[in-house]
PDB file of N, CA and C in Angstrom:
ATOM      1  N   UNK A   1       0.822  -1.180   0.000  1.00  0.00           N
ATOM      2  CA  UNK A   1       0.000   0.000   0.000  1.00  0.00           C
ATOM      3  C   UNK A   1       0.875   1.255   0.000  1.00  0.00           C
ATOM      4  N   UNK A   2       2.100   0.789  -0.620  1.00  0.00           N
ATOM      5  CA  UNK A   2       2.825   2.464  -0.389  1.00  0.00           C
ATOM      6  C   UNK A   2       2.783   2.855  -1.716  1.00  0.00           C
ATOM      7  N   UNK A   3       2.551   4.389  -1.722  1.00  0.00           N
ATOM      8  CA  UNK A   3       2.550   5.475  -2.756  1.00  0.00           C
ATOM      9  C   UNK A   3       3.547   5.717  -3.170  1.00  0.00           C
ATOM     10  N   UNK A   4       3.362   5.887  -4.723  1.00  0.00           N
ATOM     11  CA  UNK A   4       4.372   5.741  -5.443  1.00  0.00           C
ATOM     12  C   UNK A   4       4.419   7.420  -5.319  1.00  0.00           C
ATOM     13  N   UNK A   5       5.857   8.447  -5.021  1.00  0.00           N
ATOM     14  CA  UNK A   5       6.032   9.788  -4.440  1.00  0.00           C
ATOM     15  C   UNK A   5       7.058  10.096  -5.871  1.00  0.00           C
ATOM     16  N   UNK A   6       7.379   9.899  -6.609  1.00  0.00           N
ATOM     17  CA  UNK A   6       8.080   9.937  -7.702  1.00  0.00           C
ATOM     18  C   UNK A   6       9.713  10.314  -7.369  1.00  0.00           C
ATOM     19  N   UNK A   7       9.979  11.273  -8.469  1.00  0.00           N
ATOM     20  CA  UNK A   7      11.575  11.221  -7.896  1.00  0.00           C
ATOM     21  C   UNK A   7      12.147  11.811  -6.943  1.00  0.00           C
ATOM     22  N   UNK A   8      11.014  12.792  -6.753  1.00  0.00           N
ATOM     23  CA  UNK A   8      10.985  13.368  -5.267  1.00  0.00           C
ATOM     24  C   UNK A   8      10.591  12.603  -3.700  1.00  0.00           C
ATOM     25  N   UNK A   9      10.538  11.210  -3.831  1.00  0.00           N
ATOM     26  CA  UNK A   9      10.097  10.563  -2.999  1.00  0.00           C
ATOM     27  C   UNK A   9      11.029  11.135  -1.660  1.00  0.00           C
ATOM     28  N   UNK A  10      12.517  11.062  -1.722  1.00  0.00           N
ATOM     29  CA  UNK A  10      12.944  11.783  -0.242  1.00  0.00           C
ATOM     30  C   UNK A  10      12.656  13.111  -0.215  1.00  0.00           C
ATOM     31  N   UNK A  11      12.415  13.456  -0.979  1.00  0.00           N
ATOM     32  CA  UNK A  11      12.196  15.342  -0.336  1.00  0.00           C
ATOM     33  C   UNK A  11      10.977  15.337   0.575  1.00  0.00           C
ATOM     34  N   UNK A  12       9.594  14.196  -0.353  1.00  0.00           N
ATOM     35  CA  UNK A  12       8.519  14.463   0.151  1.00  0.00           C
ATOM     36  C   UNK A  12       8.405  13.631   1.813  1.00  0.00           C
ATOM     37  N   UNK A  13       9.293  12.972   1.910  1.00  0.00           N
ATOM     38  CA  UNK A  13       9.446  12.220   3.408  1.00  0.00           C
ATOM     39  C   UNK A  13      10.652  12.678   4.384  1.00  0.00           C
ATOM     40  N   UNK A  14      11.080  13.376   3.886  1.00  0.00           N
ATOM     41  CA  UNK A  14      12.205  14.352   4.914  1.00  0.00           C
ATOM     42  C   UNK A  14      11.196  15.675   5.440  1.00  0.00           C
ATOM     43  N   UNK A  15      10.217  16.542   4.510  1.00  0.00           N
ATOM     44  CA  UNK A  15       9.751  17.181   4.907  1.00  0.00           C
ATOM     45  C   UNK A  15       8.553  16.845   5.721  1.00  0.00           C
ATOM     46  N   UNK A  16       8.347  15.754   5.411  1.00  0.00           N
ATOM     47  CA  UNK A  16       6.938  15.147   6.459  1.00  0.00           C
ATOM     48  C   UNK A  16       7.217  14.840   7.691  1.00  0.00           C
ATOM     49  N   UNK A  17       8.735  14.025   7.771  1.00  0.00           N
ATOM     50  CA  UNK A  17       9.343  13.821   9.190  1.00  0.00           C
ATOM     51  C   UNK A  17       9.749  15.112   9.857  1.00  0.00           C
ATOM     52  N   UNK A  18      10.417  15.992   9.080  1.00  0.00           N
ATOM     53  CA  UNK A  18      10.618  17.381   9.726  1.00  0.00           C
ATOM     54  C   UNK A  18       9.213  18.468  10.309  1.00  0.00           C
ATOM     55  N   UNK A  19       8.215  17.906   9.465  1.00  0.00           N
ATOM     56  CA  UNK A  19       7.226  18.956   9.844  1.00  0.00           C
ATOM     57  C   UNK A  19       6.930  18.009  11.454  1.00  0.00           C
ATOM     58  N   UNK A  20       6.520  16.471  11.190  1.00  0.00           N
ATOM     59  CA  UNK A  20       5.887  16.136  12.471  1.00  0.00           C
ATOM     60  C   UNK A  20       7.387  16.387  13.781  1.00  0.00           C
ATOM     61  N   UNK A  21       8.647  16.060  13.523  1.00  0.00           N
ATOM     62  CA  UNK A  21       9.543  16.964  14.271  1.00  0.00           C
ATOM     63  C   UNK A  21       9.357  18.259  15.141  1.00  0.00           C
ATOM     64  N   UNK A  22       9.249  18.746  14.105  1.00  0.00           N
ATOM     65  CA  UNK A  22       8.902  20.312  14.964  1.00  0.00           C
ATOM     66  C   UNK A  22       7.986  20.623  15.315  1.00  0.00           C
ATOM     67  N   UNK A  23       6.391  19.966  14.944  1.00  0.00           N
ATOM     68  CA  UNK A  23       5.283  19.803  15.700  1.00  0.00           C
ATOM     69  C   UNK A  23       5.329  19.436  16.801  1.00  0.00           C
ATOM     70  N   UNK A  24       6.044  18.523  17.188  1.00  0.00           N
ATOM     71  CA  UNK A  24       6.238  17.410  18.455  1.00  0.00           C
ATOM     72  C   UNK A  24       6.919  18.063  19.514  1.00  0.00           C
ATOM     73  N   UNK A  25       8.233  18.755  18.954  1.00  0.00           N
ATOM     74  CA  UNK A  25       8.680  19.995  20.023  1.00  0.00           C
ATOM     75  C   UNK A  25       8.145  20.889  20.296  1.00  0.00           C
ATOM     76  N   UNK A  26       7.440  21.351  19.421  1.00  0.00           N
ATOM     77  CA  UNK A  26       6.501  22.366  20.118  1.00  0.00           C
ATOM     78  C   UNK A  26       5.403  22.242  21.065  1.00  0.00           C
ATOM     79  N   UNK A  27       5.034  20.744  21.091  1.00  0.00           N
ATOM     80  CA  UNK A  27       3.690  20.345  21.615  1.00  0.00           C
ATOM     81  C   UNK A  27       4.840  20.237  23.388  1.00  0.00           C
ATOM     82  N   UNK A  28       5.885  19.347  23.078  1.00  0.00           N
ATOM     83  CA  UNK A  28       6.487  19.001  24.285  1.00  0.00           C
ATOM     84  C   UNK A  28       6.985  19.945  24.970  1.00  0.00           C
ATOM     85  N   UNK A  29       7.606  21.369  24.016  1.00  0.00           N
ATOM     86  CA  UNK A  29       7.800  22.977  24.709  1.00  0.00           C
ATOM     87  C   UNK A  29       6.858  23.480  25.699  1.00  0.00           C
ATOM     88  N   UNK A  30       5.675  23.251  24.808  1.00  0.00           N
ATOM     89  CA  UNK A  30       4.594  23.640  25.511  1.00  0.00           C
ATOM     90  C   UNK A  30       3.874  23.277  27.065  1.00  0.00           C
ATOM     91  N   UNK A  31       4.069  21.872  26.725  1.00  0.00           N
ATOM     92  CA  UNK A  31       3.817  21.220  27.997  1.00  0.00           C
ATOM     93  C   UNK A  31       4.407  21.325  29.113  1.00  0.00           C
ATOM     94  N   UNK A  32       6.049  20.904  28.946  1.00  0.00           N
ATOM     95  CA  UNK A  32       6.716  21.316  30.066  1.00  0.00           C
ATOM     96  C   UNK A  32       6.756  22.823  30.458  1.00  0.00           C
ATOM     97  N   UNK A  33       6.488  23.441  29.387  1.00  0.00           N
ATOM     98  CA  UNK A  33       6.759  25.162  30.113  1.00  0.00           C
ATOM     99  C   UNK A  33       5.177  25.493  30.856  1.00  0.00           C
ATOM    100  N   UNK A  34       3.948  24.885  30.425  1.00  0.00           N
ATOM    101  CA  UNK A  34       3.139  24.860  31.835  1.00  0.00           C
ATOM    102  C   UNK A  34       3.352  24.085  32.650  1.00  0.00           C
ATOM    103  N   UNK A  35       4.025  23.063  32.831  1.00  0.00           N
ATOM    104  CA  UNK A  35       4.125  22.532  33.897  1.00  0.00           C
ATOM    105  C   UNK A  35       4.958  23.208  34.912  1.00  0.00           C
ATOM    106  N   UNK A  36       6.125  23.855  34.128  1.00  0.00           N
ATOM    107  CA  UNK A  36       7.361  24.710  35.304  1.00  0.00           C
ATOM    108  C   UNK A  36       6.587  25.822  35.733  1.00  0.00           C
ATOM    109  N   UNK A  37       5.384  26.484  34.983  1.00  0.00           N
ATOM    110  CA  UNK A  37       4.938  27.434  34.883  1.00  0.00           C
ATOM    111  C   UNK A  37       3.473  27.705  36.039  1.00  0.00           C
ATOM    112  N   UNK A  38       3.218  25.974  36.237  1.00  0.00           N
ATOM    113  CA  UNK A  38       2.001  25.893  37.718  1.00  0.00           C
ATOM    114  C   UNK A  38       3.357  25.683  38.681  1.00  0.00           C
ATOM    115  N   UNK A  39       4.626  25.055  38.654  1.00  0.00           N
ATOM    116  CA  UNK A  39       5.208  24.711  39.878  1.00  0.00           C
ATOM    117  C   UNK A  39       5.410  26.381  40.555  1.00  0.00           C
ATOM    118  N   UNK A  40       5.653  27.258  39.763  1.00  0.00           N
ATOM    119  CA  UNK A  40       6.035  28.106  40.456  1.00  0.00           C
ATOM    120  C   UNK A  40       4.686  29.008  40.604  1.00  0.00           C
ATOM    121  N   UNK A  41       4.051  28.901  40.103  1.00  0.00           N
ATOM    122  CA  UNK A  41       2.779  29.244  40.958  1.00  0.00           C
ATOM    123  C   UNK A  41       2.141  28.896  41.898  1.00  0.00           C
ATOM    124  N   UNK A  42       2.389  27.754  41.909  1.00  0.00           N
ATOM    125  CA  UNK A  42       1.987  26.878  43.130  1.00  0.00           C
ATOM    126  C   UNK A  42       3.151  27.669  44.250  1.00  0.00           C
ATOM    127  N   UNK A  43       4.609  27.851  43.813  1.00  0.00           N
ATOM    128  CA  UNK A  43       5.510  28.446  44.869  1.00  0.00           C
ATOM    129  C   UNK A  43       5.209  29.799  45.712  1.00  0.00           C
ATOM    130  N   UNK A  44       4.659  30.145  44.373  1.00  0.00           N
ATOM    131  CA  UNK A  44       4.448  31.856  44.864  1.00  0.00           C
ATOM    132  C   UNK A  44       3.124  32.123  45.566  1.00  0.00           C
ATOM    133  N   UNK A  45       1.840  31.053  45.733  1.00  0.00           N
ATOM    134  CA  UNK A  45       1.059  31.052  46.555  1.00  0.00           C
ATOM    135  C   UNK A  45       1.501  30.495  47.519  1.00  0.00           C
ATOM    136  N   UNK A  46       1.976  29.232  47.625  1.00  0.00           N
ATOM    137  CA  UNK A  46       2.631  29.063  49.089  1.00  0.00           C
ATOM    138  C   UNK A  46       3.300  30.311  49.635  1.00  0.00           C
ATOM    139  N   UNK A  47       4.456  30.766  49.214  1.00  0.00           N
ATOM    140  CA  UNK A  47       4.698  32.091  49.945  1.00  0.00           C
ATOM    141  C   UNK A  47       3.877  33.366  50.056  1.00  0.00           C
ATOM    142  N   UNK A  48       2.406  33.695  50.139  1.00  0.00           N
ATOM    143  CA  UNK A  48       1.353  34.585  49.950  1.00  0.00           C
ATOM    144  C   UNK A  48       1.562  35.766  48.815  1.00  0.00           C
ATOM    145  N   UNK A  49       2.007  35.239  47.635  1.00  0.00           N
ATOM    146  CA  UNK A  49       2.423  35.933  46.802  1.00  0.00           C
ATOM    147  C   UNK A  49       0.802  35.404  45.946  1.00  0.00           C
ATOM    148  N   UNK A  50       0.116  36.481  45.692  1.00  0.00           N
ATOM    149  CA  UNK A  50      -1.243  36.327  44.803  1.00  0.00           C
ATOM    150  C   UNK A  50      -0.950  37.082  43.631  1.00  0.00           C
ATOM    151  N   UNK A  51      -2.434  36.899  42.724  1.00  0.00           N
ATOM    152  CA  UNK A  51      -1.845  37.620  41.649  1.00  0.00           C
ATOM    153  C   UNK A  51      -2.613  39.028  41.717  1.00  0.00           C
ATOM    154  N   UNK A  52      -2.111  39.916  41.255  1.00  0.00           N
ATOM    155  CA  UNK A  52      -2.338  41.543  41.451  1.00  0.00           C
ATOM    156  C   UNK A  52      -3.880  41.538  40.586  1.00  0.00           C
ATOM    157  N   UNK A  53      -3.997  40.848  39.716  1.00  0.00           N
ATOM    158  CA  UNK A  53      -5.706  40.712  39.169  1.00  0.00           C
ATOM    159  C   UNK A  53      -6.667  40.617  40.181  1.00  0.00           C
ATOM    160  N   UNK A  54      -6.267  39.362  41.077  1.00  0.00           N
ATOM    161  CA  UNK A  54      -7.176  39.161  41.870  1.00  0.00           C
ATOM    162  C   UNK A  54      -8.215  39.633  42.959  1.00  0.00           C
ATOM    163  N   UNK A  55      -9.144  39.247  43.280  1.00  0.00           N
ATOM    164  CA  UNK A  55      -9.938  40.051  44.027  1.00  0.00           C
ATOM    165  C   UNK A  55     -10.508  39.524  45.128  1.00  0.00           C
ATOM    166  N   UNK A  56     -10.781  40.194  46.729  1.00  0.00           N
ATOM    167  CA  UNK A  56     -10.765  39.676  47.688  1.00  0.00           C
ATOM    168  C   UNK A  56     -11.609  38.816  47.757  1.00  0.00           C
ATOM    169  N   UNK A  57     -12.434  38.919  47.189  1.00  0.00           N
ATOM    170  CA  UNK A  57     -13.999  38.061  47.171  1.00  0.00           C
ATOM    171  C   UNK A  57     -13.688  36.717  46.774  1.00  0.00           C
ATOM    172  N   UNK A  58     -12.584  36.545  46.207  1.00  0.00           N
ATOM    173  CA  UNK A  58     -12.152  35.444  45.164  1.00  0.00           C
ATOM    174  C   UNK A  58     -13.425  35.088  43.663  1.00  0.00           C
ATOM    175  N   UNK A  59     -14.082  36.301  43.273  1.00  0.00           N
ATOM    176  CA  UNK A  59     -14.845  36.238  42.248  1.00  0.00           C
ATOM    177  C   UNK A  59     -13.477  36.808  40.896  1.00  0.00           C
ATOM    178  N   UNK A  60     -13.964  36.510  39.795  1.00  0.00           N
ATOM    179  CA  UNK A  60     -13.110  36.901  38.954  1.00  0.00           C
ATOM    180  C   UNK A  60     -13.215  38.119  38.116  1.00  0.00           C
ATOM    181  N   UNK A  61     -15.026  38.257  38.459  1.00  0.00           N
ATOM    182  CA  UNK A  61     -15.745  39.259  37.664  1.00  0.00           C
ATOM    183  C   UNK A  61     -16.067  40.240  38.360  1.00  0.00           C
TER     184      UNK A  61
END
């Protein structure tokens, strides 16, 4: 069942592996940088550090 990609067959599978490549880092960038990104939020409420948005009521609106 494989497609015949002509004489360009590696161009068209170097750029397919490169696109899902850099998709994949970006997805995994992403992830870990919210994850470092609740730890230290989580830090900065433990130390009574809130965020300046917030409001006493704890409503958002």
């Amino acid at each position: 069942m494989m497609m015949h990609l002509g004489p360009h067959a590696a161009f068209i599978v170097t750029a397919y592996a490169a696109a899902i490549a850099i998709v994949a880092g970006l997805v995994a960038w992403i992830v870990l940088d919210q994850r470092h990104l609740a730890r230290m939020l989580e830090e900065f409420e433990a130390r009574g550090i809130t965020r300046r948005s917030g409001r006493a009521d704890g409503q958002k609106w």
